[in-house]
N, C-alpha and C. Protein backbone atom coordinates (compact mmCIF):
# COMPACT_ATOMS: atom_id res chain seq x y z
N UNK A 1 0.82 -1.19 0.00
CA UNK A 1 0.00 0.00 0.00
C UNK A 1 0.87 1.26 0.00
N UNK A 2 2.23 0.91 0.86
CA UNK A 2 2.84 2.53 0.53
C UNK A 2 3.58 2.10 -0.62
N UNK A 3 3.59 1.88 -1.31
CA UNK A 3 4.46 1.64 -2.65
C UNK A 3 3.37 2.17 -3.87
N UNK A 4 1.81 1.77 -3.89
CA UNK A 4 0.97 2.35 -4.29
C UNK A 4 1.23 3.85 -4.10
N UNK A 5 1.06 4.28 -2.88
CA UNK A 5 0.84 5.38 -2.30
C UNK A 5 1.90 6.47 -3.19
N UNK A 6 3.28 6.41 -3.03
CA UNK A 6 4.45 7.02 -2.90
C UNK A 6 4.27 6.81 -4.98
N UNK A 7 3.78 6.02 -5.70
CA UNK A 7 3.81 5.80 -6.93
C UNK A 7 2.91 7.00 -7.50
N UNK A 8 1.64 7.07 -6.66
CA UNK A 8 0.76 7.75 -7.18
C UNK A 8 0.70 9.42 -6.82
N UNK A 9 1.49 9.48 -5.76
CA UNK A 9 2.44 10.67 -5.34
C UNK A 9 2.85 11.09 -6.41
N UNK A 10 4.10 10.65 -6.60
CA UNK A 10 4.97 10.49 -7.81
C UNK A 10 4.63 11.01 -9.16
N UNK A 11 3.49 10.50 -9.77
CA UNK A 11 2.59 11.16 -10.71
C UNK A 11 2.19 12.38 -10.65
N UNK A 12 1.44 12.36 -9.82
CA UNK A 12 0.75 13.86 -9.55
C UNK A 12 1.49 14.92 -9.43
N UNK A 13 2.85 14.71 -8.76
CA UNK A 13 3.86 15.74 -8.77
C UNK A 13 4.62 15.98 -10.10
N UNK A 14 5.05 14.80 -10.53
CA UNK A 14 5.92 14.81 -11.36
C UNK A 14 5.35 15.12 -12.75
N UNK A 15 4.49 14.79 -13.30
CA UNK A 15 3.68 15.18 -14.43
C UNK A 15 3.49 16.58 -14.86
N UNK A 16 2.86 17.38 -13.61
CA UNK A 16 2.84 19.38 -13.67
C UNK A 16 4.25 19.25 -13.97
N UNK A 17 5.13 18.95 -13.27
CA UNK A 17 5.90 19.27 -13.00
C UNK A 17 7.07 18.88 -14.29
N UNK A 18 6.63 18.17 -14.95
CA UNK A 18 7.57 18.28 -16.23
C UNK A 18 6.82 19.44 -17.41
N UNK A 19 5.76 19.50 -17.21
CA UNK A 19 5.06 20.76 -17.87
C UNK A 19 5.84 22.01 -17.72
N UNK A 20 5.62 22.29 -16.05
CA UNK A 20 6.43 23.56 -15.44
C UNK A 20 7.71 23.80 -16.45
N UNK A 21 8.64 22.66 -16.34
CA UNK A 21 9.70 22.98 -16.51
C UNK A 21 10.05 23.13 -18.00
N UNK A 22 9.28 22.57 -18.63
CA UNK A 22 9.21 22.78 -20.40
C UNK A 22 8.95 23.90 -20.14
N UNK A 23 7.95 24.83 -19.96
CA UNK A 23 7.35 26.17 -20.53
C UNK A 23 8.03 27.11 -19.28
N UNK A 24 9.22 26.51 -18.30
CA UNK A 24 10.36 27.69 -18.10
C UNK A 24 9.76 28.28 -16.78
N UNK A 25 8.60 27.87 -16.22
CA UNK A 25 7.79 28.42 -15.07
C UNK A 25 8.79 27.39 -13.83
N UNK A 26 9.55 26.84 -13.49
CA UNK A 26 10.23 26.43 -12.54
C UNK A 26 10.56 24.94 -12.56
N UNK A 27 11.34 24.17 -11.89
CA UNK A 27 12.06 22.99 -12.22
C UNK A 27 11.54 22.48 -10.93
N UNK A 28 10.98 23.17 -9.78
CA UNK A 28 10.90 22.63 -8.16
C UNK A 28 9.71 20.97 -8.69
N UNK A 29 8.95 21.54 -8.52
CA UNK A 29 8.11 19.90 -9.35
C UNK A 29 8.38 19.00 -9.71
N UNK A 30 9.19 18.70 -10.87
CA UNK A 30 9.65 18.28 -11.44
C UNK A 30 11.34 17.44 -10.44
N UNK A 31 11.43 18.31 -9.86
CA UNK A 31 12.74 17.62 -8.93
C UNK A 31 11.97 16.62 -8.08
N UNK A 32 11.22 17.40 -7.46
CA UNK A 32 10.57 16.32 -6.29
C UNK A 32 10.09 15.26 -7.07
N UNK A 33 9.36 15.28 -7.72
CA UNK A 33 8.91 14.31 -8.66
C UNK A 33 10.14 13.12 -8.71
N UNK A 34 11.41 13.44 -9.24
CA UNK A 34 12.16 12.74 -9.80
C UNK A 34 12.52 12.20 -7.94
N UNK A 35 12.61 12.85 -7.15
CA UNK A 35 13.28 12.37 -5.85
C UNK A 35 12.18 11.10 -5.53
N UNK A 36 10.81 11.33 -5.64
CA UNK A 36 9.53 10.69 -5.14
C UNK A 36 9.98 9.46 -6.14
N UNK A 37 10.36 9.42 -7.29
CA UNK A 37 10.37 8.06 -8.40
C UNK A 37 11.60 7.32 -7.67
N UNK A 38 12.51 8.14 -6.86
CA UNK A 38 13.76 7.27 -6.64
C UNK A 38 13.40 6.44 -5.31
N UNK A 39 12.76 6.59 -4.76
CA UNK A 39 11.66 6.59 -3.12
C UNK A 39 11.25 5.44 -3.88
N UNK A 40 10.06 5.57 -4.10
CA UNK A 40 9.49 4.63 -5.00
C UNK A 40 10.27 2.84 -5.74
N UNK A 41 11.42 3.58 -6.14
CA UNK A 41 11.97 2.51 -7.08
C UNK A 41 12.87 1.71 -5.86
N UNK A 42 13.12 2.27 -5.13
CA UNK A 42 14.23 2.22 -3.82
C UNK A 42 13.24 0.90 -2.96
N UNK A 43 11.81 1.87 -2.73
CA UNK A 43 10.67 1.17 -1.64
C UNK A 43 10.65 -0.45 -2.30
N UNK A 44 10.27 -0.42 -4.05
CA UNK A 44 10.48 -1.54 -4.60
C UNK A 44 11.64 -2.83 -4.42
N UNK A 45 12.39 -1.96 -5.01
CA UNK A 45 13.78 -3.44 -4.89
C UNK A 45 14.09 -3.71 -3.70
N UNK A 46 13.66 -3.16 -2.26
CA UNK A 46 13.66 -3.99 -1.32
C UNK A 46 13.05 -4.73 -0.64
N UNK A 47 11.72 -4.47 -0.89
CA UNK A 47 10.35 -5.65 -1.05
C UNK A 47 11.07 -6.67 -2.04
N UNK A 48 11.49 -6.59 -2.83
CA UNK A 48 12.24 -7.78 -3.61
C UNK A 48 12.89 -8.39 -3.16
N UNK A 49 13.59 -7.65 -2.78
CA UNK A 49 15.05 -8.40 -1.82
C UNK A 49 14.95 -8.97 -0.75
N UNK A 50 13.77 -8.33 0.17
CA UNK A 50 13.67 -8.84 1.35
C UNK A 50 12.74 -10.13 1.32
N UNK A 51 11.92 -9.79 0.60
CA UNK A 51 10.67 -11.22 0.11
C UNK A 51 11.09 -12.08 -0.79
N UNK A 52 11.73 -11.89 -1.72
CA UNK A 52 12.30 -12.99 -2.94
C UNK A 52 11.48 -12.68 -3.73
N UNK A 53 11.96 -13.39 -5.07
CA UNK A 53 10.97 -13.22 -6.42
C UNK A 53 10.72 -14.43 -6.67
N UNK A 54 9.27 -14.98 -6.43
CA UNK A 54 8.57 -15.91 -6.91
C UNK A 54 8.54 -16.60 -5.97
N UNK A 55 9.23 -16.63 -4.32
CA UNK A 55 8.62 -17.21 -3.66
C UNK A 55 7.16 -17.35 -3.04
N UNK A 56 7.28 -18.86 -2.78
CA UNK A 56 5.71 -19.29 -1.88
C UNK A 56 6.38 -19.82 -0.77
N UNK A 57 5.24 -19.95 -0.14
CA UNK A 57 5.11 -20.77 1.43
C UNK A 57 4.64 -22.46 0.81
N UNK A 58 6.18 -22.66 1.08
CA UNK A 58 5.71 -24.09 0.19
C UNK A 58 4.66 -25.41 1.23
N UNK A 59 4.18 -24.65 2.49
CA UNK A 59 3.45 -25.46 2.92
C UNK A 59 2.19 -25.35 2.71
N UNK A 60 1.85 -24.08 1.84
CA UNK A 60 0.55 -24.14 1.20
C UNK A 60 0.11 -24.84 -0.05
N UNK A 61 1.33 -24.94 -0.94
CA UNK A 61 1.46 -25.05 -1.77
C UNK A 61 0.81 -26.73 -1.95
N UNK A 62 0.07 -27.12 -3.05
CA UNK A 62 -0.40 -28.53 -3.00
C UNK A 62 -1.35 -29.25 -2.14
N UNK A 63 -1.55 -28.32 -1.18
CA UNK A 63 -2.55 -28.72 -0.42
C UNK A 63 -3.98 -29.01 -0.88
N UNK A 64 -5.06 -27.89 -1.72
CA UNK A 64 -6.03 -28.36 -2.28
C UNK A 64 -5.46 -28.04 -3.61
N UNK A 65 -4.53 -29.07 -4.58
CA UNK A 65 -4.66 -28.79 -5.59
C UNK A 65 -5.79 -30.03 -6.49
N UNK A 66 -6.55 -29.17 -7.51
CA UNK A 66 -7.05 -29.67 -8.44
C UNK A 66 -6.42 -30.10 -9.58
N UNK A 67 -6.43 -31.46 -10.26
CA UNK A 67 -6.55 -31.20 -11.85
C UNK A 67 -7.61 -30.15 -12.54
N UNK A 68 -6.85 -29.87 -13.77
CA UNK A 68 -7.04 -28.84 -14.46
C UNK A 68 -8.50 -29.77 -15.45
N UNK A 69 -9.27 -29.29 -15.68
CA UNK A 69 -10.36 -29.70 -16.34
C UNK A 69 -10.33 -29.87 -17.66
């Protein structure tokens, strides 16, 4: 949920905020923006790291499995 959160942050700031800085009205937006994506990408790869990729709880695993129909 904060990875949602901090993503959708991220947008909202960063979006004006590359506008701003095209048409010369200020770069502040647009920075935070880029700081909020590094937050973000940061919050990610350590949910990765700390959880694994593609692990299960292999004691759930097989318990009610079905054949496929």
């Amino acid at each position: 949920m904060v990875h949602y959160l901090l993503t959708v942050a991220k947008f909202l700031v960063l979006t004006p905020g590359i506008v701003l800085a095209i048409t010369g009205q200020g770069e502040g937006l647009a920075k935070l923006g880029s700081v909020l994506t590094v937050l973000s990408m940061a919050l990610f790869a350590f949910v990765v790291l700390r959880k694994g990729v593609g692990t299960t709880d292999t004691a759930q695993v097989g318990t009610n499995a079905q054949p496929a129909e």
